[in-house]
N, C-alpha and C. Protein backbone atom coordinates (compact mmCIF):
# COMPACT_ATOMS: atom_id res chain seq x y z
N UNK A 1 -10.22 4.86 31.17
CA UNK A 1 -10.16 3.43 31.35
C UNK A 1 -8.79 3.08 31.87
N UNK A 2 -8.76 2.57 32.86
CA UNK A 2 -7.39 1.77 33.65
C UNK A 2 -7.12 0.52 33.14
N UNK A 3 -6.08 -0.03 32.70
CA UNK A 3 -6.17 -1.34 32.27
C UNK A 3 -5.10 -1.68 33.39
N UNK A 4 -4.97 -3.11 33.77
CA UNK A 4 -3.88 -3.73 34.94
C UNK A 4 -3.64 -5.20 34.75
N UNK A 5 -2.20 -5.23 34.44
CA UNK A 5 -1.91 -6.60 34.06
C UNK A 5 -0.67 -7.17 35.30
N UNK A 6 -1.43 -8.48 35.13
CA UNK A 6 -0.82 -8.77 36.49
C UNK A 6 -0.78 -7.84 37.50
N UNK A 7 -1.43 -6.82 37.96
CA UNK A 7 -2.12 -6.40 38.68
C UNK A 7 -1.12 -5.12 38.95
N UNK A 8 -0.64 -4.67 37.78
CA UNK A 8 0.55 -3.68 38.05
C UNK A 8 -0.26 -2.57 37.12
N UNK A 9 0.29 -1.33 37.12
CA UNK A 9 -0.58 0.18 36.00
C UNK A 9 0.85 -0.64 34.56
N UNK A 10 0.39 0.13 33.69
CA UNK A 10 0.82 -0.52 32.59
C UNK A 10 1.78 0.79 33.01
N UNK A 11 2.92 0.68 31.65
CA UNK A 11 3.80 1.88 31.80
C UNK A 11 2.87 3.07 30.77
N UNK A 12 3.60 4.25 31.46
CA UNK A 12 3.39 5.26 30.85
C UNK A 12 2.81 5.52 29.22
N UNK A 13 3.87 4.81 28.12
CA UNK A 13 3.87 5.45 26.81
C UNK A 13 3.04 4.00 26.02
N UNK A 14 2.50 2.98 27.21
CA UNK A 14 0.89 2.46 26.52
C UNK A 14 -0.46 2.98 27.29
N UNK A 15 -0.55 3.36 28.38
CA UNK A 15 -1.47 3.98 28.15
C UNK A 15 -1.63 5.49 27.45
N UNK A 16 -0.82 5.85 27.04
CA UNK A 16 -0.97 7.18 25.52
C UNK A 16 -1.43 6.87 24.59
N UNK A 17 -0.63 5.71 24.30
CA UNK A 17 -1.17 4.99 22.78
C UNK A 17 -2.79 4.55 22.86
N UNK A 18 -3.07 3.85 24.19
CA UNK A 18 -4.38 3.67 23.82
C UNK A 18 -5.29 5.05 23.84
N UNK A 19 -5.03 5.89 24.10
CA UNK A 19 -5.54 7.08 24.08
C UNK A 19 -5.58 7.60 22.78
N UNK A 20 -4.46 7.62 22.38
CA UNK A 20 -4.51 8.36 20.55
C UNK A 20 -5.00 7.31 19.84
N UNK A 21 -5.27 6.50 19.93
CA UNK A 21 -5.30 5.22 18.59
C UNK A 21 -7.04 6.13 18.41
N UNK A 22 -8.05 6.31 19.14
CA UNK A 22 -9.54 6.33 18.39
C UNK A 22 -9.28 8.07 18.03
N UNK A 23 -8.46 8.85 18.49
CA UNK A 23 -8.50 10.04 17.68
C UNK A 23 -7.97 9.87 16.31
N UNK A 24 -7.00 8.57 15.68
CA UNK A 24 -6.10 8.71 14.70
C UNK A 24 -7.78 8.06 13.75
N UNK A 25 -8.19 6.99 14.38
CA UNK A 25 -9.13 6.78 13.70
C UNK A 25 -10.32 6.94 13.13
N UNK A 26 -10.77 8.12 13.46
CA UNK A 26 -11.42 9.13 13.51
C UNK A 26 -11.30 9.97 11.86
N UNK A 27 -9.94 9.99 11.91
CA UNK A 27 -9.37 10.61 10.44
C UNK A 27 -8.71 9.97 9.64
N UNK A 28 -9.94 8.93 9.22
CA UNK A 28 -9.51 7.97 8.27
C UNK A 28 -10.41 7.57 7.12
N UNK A 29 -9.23 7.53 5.82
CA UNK A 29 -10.09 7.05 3.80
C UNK A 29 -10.92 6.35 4.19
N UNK A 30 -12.05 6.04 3.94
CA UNK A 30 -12.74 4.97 3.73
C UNK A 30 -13.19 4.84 2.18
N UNK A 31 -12.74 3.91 1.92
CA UNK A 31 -12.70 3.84 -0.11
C UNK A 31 -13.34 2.67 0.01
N UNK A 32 -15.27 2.74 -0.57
CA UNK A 32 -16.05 1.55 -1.24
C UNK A 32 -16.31 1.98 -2.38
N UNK A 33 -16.83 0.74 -2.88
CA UNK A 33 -17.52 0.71 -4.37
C UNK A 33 -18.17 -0.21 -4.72
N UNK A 34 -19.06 -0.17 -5.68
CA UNK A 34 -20.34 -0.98 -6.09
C UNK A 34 -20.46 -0.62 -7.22
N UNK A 35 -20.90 -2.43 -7.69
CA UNK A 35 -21.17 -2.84 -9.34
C UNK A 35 -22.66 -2.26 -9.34
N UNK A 36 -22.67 -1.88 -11.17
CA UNK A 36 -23.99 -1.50 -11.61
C UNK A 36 -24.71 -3.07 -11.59
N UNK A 37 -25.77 -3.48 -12.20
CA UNK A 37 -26.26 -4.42 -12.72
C UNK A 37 -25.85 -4.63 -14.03
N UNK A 38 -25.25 -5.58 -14.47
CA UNK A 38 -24.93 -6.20 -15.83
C UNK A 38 -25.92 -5.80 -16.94
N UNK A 39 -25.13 -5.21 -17.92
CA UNK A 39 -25.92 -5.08 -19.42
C UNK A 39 -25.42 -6.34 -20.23
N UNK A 40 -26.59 -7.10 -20.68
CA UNK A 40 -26.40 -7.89 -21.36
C UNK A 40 -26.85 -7.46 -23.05
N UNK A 41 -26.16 -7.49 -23.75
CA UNK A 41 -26.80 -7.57 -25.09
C UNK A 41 -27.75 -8.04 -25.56
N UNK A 42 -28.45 -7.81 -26.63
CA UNK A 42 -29.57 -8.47 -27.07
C UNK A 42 -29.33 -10.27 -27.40
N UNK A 43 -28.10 -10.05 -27.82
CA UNK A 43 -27.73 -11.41 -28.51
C UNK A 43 -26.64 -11.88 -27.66
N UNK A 44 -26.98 -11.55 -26.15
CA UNK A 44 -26.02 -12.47 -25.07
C UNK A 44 -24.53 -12.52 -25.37
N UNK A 45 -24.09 -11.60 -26.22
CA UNK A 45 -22.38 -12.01 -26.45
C UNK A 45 -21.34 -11.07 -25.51
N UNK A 46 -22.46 -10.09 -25.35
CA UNK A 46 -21.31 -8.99 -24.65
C UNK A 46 -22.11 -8.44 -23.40
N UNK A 47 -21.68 -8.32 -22.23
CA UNK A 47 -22.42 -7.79 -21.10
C UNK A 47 -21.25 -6.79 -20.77
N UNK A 48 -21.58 -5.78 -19.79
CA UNK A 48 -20.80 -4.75 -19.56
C UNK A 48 -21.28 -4.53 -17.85
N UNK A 49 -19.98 -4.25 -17.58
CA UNK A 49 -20.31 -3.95 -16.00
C UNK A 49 -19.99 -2.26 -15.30
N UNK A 50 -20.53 -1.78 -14.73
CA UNK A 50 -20.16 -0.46 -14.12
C UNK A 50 -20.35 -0.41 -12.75
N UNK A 51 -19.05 1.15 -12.23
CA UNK A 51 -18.86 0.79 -10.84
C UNK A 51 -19.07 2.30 -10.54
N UNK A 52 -18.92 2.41 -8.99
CA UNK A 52 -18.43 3.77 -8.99
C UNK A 52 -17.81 3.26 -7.62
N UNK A 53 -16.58 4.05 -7.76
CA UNK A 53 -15.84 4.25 -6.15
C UNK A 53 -15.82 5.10 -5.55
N UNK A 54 -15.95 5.41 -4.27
CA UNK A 54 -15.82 6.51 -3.24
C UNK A 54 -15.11 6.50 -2.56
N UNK A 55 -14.82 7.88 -1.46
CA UNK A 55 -13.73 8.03 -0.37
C UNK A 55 -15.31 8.60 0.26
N UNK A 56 -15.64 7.73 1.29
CA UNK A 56 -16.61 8.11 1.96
C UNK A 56 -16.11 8.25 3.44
N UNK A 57 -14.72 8.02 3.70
CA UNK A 57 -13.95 8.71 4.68
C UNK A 57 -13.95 10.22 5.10
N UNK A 58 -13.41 10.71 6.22
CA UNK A 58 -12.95 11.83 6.07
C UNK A 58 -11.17 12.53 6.04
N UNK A 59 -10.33 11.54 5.50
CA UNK A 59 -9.13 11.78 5.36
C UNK A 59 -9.05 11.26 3.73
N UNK A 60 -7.82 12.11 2.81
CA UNK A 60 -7.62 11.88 1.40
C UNK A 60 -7.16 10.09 1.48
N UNK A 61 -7.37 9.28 0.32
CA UNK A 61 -6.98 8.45 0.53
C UNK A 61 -5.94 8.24 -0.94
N UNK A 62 -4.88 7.31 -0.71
CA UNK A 62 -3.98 7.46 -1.88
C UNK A 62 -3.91 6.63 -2.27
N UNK A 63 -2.74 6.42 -3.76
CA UNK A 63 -2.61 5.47 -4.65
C UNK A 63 -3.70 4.49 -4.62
N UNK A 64 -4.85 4.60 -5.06
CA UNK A 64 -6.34 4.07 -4.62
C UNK A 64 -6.22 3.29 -5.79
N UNK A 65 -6.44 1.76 -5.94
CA UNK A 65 -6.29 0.39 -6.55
C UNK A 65 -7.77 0.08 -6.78
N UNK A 66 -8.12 -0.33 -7.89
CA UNK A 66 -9.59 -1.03 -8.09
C UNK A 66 -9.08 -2.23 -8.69
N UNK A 67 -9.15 -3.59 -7.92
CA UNK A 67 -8.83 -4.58 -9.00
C UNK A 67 -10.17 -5.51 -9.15
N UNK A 68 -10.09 -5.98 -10.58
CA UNK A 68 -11.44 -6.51 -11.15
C UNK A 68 -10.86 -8.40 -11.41
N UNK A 69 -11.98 -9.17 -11.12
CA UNK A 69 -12.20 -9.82 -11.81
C UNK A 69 -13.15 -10.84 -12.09
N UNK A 70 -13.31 -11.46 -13.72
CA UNK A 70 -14.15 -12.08 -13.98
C UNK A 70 -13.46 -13.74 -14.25
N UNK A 71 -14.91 -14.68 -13.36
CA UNK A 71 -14.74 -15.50 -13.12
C UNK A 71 -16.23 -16.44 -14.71
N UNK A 72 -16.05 -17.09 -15.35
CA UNK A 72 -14.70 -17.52 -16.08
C UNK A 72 -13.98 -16.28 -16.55
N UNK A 73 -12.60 -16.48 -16.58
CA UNK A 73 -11.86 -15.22 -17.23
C UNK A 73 -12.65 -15.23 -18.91
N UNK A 74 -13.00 -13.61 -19.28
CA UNK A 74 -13.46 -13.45 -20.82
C UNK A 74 -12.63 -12.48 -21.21
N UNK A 75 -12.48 -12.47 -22.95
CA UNK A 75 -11.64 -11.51 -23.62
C UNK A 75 -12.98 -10.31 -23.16
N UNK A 76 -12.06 -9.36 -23.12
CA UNK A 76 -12.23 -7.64 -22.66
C UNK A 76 -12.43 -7.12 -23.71
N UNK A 77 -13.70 -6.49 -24.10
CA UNK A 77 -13.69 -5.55 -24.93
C UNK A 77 -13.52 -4.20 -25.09
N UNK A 78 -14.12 -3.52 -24.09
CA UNK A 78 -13.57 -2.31 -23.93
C UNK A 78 -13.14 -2.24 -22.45
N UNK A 79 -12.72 -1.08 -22.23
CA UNK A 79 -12.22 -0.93 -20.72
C UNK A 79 -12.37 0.63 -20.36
N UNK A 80 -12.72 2.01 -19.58
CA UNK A 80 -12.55 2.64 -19.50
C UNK A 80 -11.27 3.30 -18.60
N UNK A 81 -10.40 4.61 -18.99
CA UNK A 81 -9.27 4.95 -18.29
C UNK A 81 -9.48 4.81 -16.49
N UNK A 82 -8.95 4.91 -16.58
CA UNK A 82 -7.15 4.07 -16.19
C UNK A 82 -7.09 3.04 -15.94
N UNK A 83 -8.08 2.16 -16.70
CA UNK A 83 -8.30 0.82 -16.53
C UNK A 83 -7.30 -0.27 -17.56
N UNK A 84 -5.94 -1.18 -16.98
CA UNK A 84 -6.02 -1.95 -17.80
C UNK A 84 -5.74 -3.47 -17.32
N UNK A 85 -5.64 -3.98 -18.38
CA UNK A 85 -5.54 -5.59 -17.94
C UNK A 85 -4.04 -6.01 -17.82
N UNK A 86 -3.74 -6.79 -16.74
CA UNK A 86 -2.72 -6.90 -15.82
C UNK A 86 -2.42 -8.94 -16.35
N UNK A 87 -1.66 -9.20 -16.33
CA UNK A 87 -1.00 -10.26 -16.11
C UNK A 87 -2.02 -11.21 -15.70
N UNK A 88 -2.48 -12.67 -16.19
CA UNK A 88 -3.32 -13.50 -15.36
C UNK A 88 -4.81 -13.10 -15.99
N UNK A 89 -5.08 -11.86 -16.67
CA UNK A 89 -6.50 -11.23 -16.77
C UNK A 89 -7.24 -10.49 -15.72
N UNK A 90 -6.76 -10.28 -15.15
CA UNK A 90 -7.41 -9.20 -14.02
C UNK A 90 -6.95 -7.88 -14.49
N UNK A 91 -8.43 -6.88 -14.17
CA UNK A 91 -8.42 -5.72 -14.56
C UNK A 91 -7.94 -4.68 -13.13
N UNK A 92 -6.77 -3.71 -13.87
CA UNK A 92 -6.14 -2.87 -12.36
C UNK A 92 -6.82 -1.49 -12.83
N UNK A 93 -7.35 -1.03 -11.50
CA UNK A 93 -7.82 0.69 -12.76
C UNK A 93 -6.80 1.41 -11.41
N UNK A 94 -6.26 2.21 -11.84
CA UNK A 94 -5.43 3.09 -10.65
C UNK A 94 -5.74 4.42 -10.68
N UNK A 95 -6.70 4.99 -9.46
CA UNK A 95 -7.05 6.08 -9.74
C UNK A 95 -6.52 7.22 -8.97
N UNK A 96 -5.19 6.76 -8.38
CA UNK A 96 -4.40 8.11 -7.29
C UNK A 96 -4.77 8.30 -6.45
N UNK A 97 -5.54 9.34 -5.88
CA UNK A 97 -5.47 10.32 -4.74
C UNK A 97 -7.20 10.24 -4.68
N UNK A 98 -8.21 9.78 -3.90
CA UNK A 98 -9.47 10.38 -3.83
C UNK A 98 -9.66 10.97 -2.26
N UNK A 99 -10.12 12.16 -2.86
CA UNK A 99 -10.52 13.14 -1.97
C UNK A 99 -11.70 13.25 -0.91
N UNK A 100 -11.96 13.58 0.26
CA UNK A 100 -13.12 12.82 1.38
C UNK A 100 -14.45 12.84 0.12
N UNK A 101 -15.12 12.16 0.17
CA UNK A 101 -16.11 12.78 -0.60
C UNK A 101 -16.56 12.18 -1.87
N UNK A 102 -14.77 12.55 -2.95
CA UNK A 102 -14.67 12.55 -3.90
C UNK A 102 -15.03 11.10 -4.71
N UNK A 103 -15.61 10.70 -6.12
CA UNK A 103 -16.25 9.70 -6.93
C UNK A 103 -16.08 9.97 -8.24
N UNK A 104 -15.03 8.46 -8.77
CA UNK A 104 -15.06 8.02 -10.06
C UNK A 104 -15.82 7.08 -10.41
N UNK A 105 -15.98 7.38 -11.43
CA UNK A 105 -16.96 5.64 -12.40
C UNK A 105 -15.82 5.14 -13.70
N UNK A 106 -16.67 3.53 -13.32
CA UNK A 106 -15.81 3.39 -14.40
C UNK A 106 -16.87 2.06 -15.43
N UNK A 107 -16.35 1.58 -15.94
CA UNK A 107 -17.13 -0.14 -17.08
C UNK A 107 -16.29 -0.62 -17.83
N UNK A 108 -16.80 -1.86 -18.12
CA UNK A 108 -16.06 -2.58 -18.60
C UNK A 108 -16.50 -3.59 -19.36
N UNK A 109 -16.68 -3.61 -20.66
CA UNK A 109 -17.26 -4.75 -21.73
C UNK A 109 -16.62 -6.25 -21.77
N UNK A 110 -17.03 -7.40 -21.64
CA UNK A 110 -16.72 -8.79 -21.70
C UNK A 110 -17.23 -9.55 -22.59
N UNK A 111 -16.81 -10.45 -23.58
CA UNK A 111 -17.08 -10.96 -24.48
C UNK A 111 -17.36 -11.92 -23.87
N UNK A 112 -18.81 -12.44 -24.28
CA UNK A 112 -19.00 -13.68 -23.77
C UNK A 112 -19.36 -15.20 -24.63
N UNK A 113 -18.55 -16.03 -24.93
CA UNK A 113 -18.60 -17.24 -26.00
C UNK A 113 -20.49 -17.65 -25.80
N UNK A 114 -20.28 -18.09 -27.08
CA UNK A 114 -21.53 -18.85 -27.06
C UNK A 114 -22.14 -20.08 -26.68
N UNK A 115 -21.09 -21.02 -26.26
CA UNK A 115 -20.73 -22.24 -25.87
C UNK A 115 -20.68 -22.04 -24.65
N UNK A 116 -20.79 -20.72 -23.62
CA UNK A 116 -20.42 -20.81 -22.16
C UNK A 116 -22.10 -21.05 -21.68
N UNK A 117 -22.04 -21.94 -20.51
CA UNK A 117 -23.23 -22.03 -19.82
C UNK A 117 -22.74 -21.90 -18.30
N UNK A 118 -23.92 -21.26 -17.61
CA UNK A 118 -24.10 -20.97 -16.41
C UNK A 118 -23.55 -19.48 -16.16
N UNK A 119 -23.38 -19.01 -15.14
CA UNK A 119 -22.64 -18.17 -14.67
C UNK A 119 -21.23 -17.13 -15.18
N UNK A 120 -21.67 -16.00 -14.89
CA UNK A 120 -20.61 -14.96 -15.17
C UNK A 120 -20.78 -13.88 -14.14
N UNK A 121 -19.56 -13.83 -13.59
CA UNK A 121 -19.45 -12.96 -12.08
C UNK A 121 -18.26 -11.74 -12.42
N UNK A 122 -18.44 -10.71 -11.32
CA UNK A 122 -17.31 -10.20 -11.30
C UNK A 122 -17.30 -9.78 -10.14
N UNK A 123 -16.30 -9.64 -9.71
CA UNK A 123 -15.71 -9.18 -8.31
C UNK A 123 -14.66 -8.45 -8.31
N UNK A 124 -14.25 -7.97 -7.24
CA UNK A 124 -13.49 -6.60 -7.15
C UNK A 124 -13.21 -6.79 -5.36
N UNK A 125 -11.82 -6.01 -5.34
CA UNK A 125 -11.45 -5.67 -3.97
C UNK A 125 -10.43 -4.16 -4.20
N UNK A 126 -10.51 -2.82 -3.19
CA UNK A 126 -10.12 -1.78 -3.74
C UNK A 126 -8.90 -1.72 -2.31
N UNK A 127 -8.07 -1.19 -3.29
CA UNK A 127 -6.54 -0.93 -1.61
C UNK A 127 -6.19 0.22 -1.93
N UNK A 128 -5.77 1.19 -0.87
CA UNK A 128 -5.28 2.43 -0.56
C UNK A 128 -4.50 2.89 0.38
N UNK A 129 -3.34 4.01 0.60
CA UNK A 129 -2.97 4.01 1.46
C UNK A 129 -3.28 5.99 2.15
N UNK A 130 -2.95 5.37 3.27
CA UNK A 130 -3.21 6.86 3.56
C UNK A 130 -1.97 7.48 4.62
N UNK A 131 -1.66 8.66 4.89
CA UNK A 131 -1.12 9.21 5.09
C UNK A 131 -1.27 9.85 6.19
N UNK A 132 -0.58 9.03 7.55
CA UNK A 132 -1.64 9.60 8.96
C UNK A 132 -0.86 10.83 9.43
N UNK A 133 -2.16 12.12 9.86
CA UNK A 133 -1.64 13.46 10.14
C UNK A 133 -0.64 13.03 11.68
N UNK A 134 0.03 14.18 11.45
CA UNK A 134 1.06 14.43 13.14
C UNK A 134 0.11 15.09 13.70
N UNK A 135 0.44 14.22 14.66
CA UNK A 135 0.19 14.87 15.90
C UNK A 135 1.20 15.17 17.54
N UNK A 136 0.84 16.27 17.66
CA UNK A 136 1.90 16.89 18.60
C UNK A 136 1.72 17.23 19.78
């Protein structure tokens, strides 16, 4: 592909770059995850949520972040490792390094008042960084 601006060849060291940019991307984390369906208790006080995350990439992905939260904020009953509660009530689980492929699970118990009506959500957004190979 030729690109021409103002009707001149671009210089040299951008058309390279556009050349390497879809090989770099090519070898890259891709870290999702998805909620179980809510366990609710018999007696509606406690529901529990479960996840699992992946690196469905093909490059390692790092310091890999799961942050949780529930909207109304509820006291936490349990939490599984390396899960804890952060400032504000949001849950951070930090799970390091996941490998192409590689999958943790995790849950998380919420107390829920008896006086609450309507709705109880949770949401999540996961961040990672990765470590792009040289190339020579």
């Amino acid at each position: 592909m030729k690109v021409r601006a103002a009707g001149r060849r671009p210089p040299a060291h951008l058309a390279a770059a556009a050349v390497a940019l879809p090989l770099l991307a090519a070898a890259a984390a891709r870290v999702e995850f998805a909620y179980t369906s809510p366990r609710v208790t018999a007696s509606g006080e406690r529901t529990t949520w479960g996840w699992t995350i992946r690196n469905s990439g093909n490059h390692t992905a790092n310091r890999v972040v799961l942050t949780h939260e529930l909207a109304p904020k509820l006291r936490i009953a349990s939490l599984t490792s390396p899960c804890v509660i952060v400032q504000g009530g949001a849950i951070r689980c930090e799970y390091g390094t996941l490998r192409p492929g590689e999958r943790r699970t995790g849950a998380l118990t919420a107390i829920v008042p008896r006086h609450l009506h309507g709705k109880v959500q949770i949401k999540g957004h996961a961040t990672w960084w990765q470590a792009w190979p040289h190339t020579h």
